[in-house]
C-alpha atoms as a PDB file:
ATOM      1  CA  UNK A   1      90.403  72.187 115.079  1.00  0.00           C
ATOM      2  CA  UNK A   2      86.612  71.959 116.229  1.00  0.00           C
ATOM      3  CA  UNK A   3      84.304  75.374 116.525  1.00  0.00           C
ATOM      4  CA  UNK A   4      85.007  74.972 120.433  1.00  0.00           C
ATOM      5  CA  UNK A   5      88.895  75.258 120.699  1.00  0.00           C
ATOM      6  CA  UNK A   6      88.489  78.188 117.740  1.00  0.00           C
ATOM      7  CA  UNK A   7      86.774  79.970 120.152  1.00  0.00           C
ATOM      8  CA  UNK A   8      88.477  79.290 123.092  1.00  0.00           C
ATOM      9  CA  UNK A   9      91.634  80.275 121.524  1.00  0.00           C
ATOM     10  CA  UNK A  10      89.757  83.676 120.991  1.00  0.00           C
ATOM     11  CA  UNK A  11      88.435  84.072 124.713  1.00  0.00           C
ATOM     12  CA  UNK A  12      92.387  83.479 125.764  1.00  0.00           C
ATOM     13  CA  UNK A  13      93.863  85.183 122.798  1.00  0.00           C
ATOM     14  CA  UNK A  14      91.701  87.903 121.111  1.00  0.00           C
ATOM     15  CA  UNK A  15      90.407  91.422 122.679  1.00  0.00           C
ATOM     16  CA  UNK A  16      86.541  90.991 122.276  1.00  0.00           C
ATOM     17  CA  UNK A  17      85.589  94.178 119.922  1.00  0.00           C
ATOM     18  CA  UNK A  18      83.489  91.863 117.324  1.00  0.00           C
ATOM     19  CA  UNK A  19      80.040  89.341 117.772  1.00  0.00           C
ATOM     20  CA  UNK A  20      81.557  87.076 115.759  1.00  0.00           C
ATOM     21  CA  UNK A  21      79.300  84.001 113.409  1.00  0.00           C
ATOM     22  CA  UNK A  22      79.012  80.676 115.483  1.00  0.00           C
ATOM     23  CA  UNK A  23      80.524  78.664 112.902  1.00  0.00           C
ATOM     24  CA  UNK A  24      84.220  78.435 110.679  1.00  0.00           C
ATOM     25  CA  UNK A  25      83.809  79.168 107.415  1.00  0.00           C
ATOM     26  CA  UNK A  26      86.312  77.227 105.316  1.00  0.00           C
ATOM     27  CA  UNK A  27      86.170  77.675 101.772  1.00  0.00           C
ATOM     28  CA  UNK A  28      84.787  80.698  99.179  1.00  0.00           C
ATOM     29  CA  UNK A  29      83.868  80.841  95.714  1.00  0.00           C
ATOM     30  CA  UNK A  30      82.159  83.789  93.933  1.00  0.00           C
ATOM     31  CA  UNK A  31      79.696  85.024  96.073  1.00  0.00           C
ATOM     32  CA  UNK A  32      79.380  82.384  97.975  1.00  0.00           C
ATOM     33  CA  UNK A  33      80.974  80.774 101.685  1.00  0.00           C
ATOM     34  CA  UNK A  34      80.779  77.509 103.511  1.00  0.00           C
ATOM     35  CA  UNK A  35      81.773  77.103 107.026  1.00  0.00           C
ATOM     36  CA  UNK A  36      83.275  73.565 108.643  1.00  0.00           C
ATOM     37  CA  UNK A  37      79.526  71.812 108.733  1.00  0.00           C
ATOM     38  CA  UNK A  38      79.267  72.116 104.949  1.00  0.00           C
ATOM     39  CA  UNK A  39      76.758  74.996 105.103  1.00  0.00           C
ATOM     40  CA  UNK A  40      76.663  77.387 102.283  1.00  0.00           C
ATOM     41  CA  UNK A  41      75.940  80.966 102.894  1.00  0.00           C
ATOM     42  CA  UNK A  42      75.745  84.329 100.167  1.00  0.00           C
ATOM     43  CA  UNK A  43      78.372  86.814 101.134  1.00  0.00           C
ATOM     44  CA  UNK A  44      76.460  89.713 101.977  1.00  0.00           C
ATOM     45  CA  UNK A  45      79.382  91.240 103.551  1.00  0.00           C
ATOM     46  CA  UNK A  46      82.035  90.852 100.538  1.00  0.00           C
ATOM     47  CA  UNK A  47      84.733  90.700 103.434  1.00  0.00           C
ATOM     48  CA  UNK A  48      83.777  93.668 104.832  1.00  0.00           C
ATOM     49  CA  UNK A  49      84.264  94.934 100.913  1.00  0.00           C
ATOM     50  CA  UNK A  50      87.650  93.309 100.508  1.00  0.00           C
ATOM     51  CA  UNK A  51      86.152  90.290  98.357  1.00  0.00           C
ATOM     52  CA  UNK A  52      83.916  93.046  96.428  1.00  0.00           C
ATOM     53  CA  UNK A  53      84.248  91.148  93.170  1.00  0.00           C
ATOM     54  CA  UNK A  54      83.499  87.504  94.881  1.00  0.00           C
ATOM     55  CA  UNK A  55      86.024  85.267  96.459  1.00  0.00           C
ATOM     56  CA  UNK A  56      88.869  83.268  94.564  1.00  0.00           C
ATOM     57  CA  UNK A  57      88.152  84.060  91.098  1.00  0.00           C
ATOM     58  CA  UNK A  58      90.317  82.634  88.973  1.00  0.00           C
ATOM     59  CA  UNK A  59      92.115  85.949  87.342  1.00  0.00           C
ATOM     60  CA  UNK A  60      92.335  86.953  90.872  1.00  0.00           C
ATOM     61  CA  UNK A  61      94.195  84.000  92.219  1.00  0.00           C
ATOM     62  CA  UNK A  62      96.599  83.736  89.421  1.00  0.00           C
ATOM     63  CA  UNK A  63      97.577  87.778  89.377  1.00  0.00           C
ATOM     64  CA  UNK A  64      98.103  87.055  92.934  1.00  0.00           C
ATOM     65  CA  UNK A  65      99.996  83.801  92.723  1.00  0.00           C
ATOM     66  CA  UNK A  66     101.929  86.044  90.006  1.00  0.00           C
ATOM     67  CA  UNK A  67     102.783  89.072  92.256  1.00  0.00           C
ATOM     68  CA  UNK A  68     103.598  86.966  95.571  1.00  0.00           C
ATOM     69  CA  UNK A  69     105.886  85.040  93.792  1.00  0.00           C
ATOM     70  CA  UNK A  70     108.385  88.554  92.395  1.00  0.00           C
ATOM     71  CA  UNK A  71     107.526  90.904  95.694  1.00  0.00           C
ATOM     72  CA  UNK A  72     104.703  90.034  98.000  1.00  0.00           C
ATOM     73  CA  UNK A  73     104.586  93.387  99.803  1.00  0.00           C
ATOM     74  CA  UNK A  74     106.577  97.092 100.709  1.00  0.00           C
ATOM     75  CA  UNK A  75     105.899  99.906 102.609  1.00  0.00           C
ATOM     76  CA  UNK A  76     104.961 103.455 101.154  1.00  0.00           C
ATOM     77  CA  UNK A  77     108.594 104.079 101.843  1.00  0.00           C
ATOM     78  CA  UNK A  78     109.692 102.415  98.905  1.00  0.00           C
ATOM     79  CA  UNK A  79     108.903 102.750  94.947  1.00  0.00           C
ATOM     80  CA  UNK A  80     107.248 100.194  93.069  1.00  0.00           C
ATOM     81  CA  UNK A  81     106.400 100.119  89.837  1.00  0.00           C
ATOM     82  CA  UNK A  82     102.484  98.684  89.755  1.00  0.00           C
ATOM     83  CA  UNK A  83     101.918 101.544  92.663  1.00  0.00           C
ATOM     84  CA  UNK A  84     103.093 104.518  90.466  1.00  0.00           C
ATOM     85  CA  UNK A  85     100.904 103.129  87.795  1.00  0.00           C
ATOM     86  CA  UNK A  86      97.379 102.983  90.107  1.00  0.00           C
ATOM     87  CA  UNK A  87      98.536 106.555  91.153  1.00  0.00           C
ATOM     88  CA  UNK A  88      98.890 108.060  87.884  1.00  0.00           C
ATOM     89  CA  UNK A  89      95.703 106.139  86.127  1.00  0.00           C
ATOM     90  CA  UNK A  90      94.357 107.178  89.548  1.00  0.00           C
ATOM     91  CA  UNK A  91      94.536 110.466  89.099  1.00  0.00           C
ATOM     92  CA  UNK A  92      93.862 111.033  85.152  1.00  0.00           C
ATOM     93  CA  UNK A  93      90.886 109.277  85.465  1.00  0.00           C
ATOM     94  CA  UNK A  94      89.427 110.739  88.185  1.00  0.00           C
ATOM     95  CA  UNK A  95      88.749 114.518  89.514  1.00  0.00           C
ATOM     96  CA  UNK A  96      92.572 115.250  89.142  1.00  0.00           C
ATOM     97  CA  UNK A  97      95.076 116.335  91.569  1.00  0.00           C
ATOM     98  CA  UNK A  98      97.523 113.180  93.589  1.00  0.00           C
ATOM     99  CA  UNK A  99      96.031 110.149  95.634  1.00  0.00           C
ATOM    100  CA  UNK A 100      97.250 109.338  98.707  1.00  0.00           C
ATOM    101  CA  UNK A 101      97.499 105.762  99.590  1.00  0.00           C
ATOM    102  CA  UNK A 102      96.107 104.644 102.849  1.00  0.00           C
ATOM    103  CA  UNK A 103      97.079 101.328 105.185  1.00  0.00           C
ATOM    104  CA  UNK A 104      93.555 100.551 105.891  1.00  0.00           C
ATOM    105  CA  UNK A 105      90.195 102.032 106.293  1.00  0.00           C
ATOM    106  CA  UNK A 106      90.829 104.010 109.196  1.00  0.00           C
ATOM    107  CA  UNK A 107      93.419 105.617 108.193  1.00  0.00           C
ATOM    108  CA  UNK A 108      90.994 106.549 104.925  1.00  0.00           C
ATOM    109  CA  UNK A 109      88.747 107.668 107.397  1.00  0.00           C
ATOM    110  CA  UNK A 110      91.940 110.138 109.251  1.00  0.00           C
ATOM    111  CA  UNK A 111      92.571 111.630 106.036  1.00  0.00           C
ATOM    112  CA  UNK A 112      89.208 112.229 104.726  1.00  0.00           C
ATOM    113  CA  UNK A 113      88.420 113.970 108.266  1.00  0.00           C
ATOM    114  CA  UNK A 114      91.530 115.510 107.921  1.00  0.00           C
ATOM    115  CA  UNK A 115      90.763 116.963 104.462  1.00  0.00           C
ATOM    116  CA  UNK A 116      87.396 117.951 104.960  1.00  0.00           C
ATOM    117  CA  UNK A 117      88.422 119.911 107.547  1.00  0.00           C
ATOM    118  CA  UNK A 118      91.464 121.700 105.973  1.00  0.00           C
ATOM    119  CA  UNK A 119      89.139 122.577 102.917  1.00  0.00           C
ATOM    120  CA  UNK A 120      85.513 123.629 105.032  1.00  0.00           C
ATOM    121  CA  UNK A 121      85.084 127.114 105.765  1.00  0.00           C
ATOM    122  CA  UNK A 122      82.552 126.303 108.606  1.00  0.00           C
ATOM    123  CA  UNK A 123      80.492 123.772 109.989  1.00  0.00           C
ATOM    124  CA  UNK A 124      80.708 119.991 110.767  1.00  0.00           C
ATOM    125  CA  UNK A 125      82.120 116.715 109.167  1.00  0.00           C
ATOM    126  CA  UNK A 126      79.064 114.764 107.774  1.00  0.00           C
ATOM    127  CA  UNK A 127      79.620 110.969 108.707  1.00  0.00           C
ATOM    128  CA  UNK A 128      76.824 107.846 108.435  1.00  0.00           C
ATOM    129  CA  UNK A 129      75.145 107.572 111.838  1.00  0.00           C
ATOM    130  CA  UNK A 130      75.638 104.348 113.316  1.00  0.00           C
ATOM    131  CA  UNK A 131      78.169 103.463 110.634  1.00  0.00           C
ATOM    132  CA  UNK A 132      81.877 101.612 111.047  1.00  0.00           C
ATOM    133  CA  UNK A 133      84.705 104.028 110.076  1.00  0.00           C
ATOM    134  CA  UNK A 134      87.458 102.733 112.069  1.00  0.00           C
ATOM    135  CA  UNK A 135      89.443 101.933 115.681  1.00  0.00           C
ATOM    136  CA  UNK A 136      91.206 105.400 115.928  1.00  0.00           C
ATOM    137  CA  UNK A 137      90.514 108.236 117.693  1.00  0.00           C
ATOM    138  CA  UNK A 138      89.411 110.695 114.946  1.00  0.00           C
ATOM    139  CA  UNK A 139      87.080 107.805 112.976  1.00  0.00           C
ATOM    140  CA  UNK A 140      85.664 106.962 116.536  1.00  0.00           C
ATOM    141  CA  UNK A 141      84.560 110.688 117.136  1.00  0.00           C
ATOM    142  CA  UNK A 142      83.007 110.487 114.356  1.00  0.00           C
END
């Protein structure tokens, strides 16, 4: 499918909320992407820091192929074993107390806003001016 019918698929299909790159990128390895032409480009972005440790490494791609091939995903309404793990080696090894696990970013962003403000005494929620933190109400406010 050429660059041109990628993007009109997204002008018929997709609510405009992001400037996307002119170009496809096809293929990643390490730190590195190329896009349709061949073009190789450094991942700045990581993925928007879902690729944070490079793209398709090899450990990676096999604990995936491993995992996706017994249960590929659940809900928080049901147990699994590798998620009680993270939470316990979560908490031990950090400042203590329970984790909470989150869906995506913004809902990080909910519950950190949410905490912050349970815990504060007074004044405001510190957030990066200008930064992303999400497409719900609370992370847009701030």
């Amino acid at each position: 499918m050429s660059l041109a019918e990628l993007q009109e698929l997204e002008r018929t299909s997709v609510i405009p909320s992001y400037a996307r790159f002119p170009g496809e990128l096809v293929r990643g390895e390490g730190a590195r992407l190329w896009d349709a032409e061949g073009n190789e480009y450094l991942d700045f972005l990581c993925g928007i820091s879902v690729t944070n440790i490079g793209h398709c490494h090899p450990r990676v791609v096999a604990a995936v192929r491993e995992q996706v091939g017994r249960l590929m995903h659940t809900s928080n309404l049901f147990y699994t074993e590798p998620a009680m793990r993270l939470a316990e080696r979560l908490s031990r090894t950090s400042l203590g107390g329970k984790v909470f696990f989150c869906n995506s970013g913004a809902e990080a962003s909910e519950a950190a806003i949410k905490l912050v403000r349970k815990a504060r005494r007074e004044g405001d929620v510190v957030v990066v001016h200008g930064a992303f933190h999400g497409r719900t109400y609370g992370a847009l406010s701030a």
